[in-house]
PDB file of N, CA and C in Angstrom:
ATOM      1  N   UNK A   1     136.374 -88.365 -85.593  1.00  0.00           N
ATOM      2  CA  UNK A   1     135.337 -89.370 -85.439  1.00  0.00           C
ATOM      3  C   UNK A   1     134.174 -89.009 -86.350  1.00  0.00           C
ATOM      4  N   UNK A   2     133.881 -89.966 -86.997  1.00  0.00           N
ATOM      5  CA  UNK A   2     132.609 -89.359 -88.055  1.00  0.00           C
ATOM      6  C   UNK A   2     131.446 -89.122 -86.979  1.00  0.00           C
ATOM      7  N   UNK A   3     130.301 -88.762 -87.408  1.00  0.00           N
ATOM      8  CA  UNK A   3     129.285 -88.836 -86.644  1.00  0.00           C
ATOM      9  C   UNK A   3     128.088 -89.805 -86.336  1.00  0.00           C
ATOM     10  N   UNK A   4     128.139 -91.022 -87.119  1.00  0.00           N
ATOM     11  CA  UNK A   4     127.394 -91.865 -86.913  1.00  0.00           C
ATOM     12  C   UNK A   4     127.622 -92.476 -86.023  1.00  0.00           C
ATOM     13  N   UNK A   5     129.041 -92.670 -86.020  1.00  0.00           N
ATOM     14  CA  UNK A   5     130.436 -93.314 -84.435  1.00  0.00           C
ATOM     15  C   UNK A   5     130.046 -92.284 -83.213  1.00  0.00           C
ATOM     16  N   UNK A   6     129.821 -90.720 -83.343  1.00  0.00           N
ATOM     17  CA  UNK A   6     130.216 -89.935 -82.249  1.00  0.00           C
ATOM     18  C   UNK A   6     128.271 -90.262 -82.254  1.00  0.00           C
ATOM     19  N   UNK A   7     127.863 -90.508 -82.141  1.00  0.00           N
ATOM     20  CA  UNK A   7     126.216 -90.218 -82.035  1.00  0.00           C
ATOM     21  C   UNK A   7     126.138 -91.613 -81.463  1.00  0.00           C
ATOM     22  N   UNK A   8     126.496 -92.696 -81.812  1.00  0.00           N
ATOM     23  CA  UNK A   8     126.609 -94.019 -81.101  1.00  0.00           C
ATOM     24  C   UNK A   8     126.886 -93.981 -79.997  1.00  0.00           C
ATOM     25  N   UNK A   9     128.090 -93.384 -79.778  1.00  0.00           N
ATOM     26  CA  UNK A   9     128.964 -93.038 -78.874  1.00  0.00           C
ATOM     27  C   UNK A   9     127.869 -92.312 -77.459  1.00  0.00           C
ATOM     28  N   UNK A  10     127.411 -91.449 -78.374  1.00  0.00           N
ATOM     29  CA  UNK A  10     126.508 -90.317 -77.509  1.00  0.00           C
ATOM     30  C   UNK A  10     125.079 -91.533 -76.601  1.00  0.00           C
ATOM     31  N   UNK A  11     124.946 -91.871 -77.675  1.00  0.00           N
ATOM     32  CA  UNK A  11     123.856 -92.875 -77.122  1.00  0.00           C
ATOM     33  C   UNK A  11     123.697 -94.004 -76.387  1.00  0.00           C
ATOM     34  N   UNK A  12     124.928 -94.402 -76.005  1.00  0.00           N
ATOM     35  CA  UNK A  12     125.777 -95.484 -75.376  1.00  0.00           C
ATOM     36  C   UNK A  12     126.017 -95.090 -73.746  1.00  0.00           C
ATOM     37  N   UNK A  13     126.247 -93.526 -73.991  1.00  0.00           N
ATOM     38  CA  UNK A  13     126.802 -92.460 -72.906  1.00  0.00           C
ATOM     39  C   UNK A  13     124.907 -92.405 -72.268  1.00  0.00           C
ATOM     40  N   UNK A  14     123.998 -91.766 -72.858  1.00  0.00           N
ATOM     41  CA  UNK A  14     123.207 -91.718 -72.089  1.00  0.00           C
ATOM     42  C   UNK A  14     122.408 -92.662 -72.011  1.00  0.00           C
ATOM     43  N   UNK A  15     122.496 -94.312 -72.168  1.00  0.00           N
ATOM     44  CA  UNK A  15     122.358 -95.234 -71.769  1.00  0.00           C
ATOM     45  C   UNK A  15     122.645 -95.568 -70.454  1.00  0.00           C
ATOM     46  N   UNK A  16     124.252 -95.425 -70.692  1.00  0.00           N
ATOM     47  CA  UNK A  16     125.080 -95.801 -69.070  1.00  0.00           C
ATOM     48  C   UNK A  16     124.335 -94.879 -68.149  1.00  0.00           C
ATOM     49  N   UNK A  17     123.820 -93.280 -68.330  1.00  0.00           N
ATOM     50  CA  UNK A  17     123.711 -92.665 -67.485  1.00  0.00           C
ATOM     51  C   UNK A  17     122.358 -92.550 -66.947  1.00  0.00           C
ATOM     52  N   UNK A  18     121.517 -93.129 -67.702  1.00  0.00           N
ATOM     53  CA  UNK A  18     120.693 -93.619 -67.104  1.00  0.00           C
ATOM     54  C   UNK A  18     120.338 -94.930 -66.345  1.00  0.00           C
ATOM     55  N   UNK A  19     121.034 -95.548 -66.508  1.00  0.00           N
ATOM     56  CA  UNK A  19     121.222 -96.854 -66.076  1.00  0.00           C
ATOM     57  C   UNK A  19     121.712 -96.074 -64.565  1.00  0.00           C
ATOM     58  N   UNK A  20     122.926 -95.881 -64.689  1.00  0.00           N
ATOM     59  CA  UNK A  20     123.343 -95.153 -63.171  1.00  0.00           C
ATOM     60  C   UNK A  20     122.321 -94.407 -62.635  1.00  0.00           C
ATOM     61  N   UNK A  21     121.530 -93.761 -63.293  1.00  0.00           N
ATOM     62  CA  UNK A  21     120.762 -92.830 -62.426  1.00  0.00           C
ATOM     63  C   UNK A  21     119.160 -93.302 -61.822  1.00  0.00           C
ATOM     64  N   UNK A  22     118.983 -94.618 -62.553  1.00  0.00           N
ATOM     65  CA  UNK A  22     117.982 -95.428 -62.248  1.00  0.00           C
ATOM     66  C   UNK A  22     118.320 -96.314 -61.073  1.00  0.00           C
ATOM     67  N   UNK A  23     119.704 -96.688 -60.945  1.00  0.00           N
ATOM     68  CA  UNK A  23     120.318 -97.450 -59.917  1.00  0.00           C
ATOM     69  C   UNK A  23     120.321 -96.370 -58.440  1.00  0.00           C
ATOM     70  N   UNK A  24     120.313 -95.173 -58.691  1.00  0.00           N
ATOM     71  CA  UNK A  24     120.782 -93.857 -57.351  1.00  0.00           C
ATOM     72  C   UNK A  24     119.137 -93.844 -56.965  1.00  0.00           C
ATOM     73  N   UNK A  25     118.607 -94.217 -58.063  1.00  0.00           N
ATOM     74  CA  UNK A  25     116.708 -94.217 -57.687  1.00  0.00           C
ATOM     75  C   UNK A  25     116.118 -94.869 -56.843  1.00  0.00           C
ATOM     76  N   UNK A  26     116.978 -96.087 -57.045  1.00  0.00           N
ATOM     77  CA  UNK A  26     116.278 -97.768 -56.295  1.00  0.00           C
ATOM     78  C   UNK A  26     117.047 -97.396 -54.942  1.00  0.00           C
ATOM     79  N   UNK A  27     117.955 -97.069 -55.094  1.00  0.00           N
ATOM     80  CA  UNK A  27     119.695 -96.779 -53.767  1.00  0.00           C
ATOM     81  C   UNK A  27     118.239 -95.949 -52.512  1.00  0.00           C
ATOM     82  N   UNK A  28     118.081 -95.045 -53.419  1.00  0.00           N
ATOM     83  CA  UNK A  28     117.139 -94.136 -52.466  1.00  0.00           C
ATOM     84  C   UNK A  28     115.820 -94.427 -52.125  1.00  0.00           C
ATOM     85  N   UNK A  29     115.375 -94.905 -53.008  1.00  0.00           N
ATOM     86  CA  UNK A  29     114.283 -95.755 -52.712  1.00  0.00           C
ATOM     87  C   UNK A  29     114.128 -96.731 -51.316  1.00  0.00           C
ATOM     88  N   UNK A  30     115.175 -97.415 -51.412  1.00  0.00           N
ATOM     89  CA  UNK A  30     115.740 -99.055 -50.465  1.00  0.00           C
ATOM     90  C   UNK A  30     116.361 -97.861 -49.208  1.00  0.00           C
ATOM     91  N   UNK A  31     116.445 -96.782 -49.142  1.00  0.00           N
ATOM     92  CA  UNK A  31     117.090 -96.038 -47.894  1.00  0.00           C
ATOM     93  C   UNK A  31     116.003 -95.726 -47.531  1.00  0.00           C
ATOM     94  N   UNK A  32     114.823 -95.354 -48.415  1.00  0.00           N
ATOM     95  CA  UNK A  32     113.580 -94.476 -47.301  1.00  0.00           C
ATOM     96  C   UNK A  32     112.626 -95.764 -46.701  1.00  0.00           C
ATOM     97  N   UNK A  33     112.637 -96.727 -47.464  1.00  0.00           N
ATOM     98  CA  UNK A  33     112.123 -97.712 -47.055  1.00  0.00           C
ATOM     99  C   UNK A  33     112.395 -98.649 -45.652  1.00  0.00           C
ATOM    100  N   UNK A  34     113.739 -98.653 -45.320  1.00  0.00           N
ATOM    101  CA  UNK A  34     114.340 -98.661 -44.458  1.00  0.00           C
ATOM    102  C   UNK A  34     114.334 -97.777 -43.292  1.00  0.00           C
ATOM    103  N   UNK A  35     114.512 -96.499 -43.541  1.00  0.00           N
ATOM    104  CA  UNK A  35     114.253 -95.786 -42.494  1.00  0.00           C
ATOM    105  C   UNK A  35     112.938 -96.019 -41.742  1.00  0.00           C
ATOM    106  N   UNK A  36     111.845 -96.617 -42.483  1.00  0.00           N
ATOM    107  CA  UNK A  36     110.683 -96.921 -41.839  1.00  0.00           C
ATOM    108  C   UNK A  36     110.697 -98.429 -41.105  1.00  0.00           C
ATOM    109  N   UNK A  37     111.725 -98.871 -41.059  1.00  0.00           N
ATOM    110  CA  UNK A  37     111.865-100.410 -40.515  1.00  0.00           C
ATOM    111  C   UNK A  37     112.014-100.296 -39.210  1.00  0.00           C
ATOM    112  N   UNK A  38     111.778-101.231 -38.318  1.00  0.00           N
ATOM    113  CA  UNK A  38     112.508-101.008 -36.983  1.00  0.00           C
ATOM    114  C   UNK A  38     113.352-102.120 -36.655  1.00  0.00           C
ATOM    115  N   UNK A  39     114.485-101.788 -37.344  1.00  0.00           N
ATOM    116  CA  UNK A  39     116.119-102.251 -36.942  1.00  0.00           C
ATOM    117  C   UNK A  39     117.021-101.693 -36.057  1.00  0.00           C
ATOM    118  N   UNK A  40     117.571-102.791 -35.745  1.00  0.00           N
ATOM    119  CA  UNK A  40     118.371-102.248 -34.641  1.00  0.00           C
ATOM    120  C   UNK A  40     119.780-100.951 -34.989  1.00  0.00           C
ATOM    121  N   UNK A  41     119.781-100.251 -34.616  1.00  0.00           N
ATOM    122  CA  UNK A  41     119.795 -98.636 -34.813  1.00  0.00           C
ATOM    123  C   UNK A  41     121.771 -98.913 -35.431  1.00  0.00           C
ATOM    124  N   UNK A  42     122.517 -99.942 -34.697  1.00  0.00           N
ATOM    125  CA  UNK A  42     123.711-100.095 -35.996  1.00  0.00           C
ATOM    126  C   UNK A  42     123.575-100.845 -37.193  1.00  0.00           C
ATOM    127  N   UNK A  43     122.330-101.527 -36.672  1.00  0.00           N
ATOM    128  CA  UNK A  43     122.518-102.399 -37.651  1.00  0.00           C
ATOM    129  C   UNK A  43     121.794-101.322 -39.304  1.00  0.00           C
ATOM    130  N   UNK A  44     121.128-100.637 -38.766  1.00  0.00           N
ATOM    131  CA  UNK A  44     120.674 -99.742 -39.573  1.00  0.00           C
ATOM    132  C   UNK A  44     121.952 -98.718 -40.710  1.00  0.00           C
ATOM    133  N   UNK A  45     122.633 -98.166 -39.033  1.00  0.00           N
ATOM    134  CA  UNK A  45     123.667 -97.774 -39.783  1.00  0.00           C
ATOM    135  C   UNK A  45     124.703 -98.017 -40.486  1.00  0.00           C
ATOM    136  N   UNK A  46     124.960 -99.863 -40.370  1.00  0.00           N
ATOM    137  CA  UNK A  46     126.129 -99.880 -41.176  1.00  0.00           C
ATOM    138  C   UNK A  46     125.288-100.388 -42.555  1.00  0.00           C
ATOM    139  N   UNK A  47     123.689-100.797 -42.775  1.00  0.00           N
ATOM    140  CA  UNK A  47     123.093-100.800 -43.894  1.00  0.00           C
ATOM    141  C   UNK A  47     123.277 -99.474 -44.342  1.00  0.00           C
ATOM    142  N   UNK A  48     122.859 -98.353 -43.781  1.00  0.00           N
ATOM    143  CA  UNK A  48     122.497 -96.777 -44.627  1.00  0.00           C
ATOM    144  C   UNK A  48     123.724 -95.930 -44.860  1.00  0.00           C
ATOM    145  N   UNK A  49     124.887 -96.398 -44.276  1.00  0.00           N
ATOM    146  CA  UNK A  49     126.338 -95.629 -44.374  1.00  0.00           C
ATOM    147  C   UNK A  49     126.974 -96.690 -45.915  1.00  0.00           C
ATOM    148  N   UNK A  50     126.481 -97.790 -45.525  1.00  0.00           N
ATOM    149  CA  UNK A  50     126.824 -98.774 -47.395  1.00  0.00           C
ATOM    150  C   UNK A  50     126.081 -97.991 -48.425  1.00  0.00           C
ATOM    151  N   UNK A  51     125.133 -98.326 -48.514  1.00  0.00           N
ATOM    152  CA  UNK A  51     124.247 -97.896 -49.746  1.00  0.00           C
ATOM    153  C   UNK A  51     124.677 -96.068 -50.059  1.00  0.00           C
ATOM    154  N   UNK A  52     125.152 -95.277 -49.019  1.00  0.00           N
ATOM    155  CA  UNK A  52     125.359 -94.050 -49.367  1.00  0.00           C
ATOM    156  C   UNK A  52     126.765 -93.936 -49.947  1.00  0.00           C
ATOM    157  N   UNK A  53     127.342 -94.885 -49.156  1.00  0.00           N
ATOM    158  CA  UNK A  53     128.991 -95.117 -50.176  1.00  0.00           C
ATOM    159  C   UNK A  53     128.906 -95.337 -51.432  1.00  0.00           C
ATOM    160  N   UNK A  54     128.022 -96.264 -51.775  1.00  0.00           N
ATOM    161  CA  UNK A  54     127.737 -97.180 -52.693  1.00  0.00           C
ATOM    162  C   UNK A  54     127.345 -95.884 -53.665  1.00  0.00           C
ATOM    163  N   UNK A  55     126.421 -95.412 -53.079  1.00  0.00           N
ATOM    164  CA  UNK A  55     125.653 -93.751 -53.967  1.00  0.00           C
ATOM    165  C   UNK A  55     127.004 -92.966 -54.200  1.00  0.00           C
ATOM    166  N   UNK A  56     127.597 -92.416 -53.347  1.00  0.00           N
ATOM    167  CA  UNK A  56     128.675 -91.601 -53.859  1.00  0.00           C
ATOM    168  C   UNK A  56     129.290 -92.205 -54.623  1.00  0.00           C
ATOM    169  N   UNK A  57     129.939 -93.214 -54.785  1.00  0.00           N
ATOM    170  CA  UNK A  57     131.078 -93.750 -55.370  1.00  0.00           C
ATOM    171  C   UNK A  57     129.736 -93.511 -57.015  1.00  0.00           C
ATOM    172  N   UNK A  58     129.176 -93.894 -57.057  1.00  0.00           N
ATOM    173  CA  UNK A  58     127.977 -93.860 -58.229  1.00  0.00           C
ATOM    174  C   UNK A  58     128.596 -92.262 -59.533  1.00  0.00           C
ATOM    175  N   UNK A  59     128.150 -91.538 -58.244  1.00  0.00           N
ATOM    176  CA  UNK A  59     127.907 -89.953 -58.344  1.00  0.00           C
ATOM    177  C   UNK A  59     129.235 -89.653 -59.021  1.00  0.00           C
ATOM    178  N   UNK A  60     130.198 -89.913 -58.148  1.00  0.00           N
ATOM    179  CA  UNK A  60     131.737 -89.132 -58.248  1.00  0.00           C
ATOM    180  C   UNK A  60     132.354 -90.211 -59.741  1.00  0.00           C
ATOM    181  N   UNK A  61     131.975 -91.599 -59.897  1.00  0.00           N
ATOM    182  CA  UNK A  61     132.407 -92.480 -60.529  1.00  0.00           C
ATOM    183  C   UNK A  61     131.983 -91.560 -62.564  1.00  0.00           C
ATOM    184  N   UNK A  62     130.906 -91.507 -62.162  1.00  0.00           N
ATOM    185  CA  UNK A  62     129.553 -91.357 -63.438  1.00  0.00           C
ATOM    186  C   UNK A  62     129.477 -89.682 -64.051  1.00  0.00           C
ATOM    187  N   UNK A  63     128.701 -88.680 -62.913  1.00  0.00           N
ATOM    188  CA  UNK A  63     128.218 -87.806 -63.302  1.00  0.00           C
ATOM    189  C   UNK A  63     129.132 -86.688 -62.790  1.00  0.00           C
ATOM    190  N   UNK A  64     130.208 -86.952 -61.864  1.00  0.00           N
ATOM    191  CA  UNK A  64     131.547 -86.084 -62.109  1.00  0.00           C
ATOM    192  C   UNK A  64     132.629 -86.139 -62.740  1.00  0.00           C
ATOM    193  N   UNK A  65     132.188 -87.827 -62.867  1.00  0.00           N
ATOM    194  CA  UNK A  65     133.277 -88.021 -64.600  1.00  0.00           C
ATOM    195  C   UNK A  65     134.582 -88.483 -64.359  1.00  0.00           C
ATOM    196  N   UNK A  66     134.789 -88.881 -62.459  1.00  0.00           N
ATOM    197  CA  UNK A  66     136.193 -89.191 -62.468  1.00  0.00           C
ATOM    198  C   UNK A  66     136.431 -90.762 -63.196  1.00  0.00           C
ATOM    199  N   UNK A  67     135.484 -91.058 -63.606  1.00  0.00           N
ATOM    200  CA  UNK A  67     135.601 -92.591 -64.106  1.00  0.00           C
ATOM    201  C   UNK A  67     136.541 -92.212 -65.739  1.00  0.00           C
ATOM    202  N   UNK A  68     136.417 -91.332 -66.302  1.00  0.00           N
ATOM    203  CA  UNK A  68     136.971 -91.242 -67.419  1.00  0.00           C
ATOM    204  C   UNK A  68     138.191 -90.275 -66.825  1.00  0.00           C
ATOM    205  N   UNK A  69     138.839 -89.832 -66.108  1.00  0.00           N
ATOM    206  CA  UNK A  69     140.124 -89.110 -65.122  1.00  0.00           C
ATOM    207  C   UNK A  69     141.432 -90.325 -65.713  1.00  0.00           C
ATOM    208  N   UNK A  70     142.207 -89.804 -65.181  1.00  0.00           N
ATOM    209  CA  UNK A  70     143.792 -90.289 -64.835  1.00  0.00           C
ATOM    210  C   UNK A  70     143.788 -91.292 -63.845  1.00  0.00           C
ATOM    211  N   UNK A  71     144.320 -92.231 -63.590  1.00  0.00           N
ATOM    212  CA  UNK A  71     144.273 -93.135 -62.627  1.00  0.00           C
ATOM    213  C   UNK A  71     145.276 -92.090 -61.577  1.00  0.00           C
ATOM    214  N   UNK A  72     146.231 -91.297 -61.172  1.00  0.00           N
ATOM    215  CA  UNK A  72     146.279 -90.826 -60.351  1.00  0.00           C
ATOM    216  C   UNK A  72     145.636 -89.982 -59.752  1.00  0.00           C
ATOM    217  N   UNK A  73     144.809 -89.211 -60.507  1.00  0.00           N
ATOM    218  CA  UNK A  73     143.723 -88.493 -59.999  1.00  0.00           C
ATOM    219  C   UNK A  73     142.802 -89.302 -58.840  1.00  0.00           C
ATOM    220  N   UNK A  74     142.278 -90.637 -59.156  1.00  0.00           N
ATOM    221  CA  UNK A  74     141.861 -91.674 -58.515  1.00  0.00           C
ATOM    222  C   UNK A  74     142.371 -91.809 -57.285  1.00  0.00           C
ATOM    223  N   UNK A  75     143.678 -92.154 -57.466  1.00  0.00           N
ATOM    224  CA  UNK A  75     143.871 -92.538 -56.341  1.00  0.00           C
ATOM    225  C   UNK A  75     144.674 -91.662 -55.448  1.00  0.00           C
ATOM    226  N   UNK A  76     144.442 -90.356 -55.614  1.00  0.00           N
ATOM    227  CA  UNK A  76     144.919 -89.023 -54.808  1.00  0.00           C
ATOM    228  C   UNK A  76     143.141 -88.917 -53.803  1.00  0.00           C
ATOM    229  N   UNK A  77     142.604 -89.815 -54.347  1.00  0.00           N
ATOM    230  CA  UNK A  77     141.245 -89.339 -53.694  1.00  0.00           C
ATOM    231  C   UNK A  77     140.675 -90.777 -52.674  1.00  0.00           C
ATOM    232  N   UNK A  78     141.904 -91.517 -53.207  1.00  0.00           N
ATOM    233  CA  UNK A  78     141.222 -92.831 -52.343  1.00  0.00           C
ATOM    234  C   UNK A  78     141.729 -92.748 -51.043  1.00  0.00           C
ATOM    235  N   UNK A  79     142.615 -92.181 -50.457  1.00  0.00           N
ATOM    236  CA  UNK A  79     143.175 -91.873 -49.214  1.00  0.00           C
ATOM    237  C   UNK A  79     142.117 -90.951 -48.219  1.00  0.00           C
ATOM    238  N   UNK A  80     141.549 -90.032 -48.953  1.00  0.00           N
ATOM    239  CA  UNK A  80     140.781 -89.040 -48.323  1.00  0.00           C
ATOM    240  C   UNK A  80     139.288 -89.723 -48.295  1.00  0.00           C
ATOM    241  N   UNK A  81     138.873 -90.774 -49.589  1.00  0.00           N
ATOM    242  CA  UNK A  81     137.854 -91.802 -48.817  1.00  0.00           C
ATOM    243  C   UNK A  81     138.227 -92.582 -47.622  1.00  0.00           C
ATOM    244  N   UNK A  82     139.151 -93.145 -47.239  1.00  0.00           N
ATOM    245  CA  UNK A  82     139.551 -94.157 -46.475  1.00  0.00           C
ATOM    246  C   UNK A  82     139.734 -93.137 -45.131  1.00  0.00           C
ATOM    247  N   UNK A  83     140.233 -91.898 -45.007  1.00  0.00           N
ATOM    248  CA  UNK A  83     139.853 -91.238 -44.009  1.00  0.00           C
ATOM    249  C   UNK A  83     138.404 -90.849 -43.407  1.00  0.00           C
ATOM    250  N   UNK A  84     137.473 -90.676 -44.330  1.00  0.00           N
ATOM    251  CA  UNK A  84     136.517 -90.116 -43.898  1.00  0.00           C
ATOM    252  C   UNK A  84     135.727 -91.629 -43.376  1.00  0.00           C
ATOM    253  N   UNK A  85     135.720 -92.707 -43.962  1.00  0.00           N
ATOM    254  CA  UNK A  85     134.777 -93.816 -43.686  1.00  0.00           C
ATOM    255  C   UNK A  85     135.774 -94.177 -42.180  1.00  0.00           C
ATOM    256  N   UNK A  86     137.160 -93.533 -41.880  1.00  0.00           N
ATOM    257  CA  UNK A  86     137.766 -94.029 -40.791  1.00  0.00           C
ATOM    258  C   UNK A  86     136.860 -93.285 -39.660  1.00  0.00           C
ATOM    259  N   UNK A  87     136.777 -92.326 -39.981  1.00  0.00           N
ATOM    260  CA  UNK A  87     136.291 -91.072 -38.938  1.00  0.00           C
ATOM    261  C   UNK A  87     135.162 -91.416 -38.564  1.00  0.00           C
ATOM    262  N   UNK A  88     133.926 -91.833 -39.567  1.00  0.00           N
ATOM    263  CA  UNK A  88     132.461 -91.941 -39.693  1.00  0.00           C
ATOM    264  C   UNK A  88     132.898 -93.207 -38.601  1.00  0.00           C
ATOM    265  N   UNK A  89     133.594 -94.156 -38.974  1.00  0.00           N
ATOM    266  CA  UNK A  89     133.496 -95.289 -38.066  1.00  0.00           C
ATOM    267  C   UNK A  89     134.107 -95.255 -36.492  1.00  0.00           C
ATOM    268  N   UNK A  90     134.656 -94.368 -36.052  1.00  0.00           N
ATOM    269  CA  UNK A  90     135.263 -93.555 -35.007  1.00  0.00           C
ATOM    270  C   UNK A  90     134.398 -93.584 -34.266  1.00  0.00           C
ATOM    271  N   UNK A  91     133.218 -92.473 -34.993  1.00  0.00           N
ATOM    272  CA  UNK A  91     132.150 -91.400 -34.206  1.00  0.00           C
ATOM    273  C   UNK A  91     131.014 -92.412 -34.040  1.00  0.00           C
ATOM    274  N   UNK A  92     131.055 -93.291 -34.928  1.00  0.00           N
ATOM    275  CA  UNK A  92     129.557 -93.714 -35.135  1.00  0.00           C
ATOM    276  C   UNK A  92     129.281 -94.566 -33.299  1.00  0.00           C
ATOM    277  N   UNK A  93     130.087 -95.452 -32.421  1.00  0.00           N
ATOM    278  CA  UNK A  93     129.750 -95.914 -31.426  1.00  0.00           C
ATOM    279  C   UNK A  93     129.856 -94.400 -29.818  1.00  0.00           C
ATOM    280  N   UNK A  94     130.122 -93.324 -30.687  1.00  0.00           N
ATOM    281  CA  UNK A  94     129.775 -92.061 -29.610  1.00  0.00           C
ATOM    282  C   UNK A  94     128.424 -91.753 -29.751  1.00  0.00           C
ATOM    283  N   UNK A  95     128.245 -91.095 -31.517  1.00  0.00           N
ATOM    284  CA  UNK A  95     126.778 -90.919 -31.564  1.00  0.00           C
ATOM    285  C   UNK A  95     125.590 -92.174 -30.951  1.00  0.00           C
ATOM    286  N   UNK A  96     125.804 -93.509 -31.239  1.00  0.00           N
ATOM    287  CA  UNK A  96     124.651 -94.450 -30.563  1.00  0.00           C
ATOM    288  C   UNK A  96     124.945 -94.203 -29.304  1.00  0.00           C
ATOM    289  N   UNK A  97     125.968 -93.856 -28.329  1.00  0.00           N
ATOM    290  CA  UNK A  97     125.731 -93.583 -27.233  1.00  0.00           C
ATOM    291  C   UNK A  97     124.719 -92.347 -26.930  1.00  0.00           C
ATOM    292  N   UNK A  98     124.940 -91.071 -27.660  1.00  0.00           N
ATOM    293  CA  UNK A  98     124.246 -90.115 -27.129  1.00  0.00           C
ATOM    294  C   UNK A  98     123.099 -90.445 -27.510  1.00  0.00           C
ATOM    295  N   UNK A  99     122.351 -91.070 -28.382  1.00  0.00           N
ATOM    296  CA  UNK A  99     121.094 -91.305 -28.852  1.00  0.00           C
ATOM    297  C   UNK A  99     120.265 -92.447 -27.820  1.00  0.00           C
ATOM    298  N   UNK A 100     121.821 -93.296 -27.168  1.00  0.00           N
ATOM    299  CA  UNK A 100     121.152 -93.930 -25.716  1.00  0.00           C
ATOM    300  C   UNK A 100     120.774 -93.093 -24.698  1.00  0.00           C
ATOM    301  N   UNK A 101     121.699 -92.178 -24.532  1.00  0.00           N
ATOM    302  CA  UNK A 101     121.327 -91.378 -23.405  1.00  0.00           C
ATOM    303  C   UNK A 101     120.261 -90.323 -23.241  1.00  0.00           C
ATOM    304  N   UNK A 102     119.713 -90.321 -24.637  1.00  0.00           N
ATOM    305  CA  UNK A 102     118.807 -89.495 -24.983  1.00  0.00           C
ATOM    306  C   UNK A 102     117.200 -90.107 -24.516  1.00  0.00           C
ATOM    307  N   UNK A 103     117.849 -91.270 -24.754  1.00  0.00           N
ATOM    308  CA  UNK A 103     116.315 -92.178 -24.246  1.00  0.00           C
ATOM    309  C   UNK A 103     115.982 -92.338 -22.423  1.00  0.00           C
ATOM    310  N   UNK A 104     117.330 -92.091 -21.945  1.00  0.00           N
ATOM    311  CA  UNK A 104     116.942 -91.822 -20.185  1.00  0.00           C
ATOM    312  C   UNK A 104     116.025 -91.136 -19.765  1.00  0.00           C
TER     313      UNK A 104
END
């Protein structure tokens, strides 16, 4: 690759990555802002459990680079997402219970 191409290239790259990293800004931004709201406490959580998906998938997509990976690499990892958002969604109507019972 000559270098006027690989320097394009380069500059294109930290375009995107700022772009992504300006987007994880606002992500966090719109979460603390929220936390100061008074919503109703799932409705909260299935807003703040999105936007953090939304953030990881960002993170792991961008600045760990699986976006440029193997498509099986991908999808050796989409099973172990789909477990964990199973689990989070499991627990999540135990935890609002204890956080009810906390208020007795």
């Amino acid at each position: 690759m000559s270098a006027p191409a690989e320097q394009a290239h380069q500059e294109a790259s930290r375009k995107l990555f700022m772009v992504v990293w300006v987007s994880l800004l606002v992500l966090t931004g719109v979460e603390v802002f929220l936390a100061y709201e008074n919503l109703e406490v799932k409705l909260m959580l299935i807003i703040l459990m999105t936007l953090s998906i939304v953030k990881a998938s960002l993170i792991i997509s961008y600045f760990m680079h699986l976006r440029y990976e193997r498509r099986s690499l991908a999808l050796t990892l989409i099973p172990a997402l789909v477990f964990v958002v199973g689990m989070m969604l499991v627990l999540f109507p135990d935890s609002v219970r204890l956080s009810q019972m906390r208020l007795k």
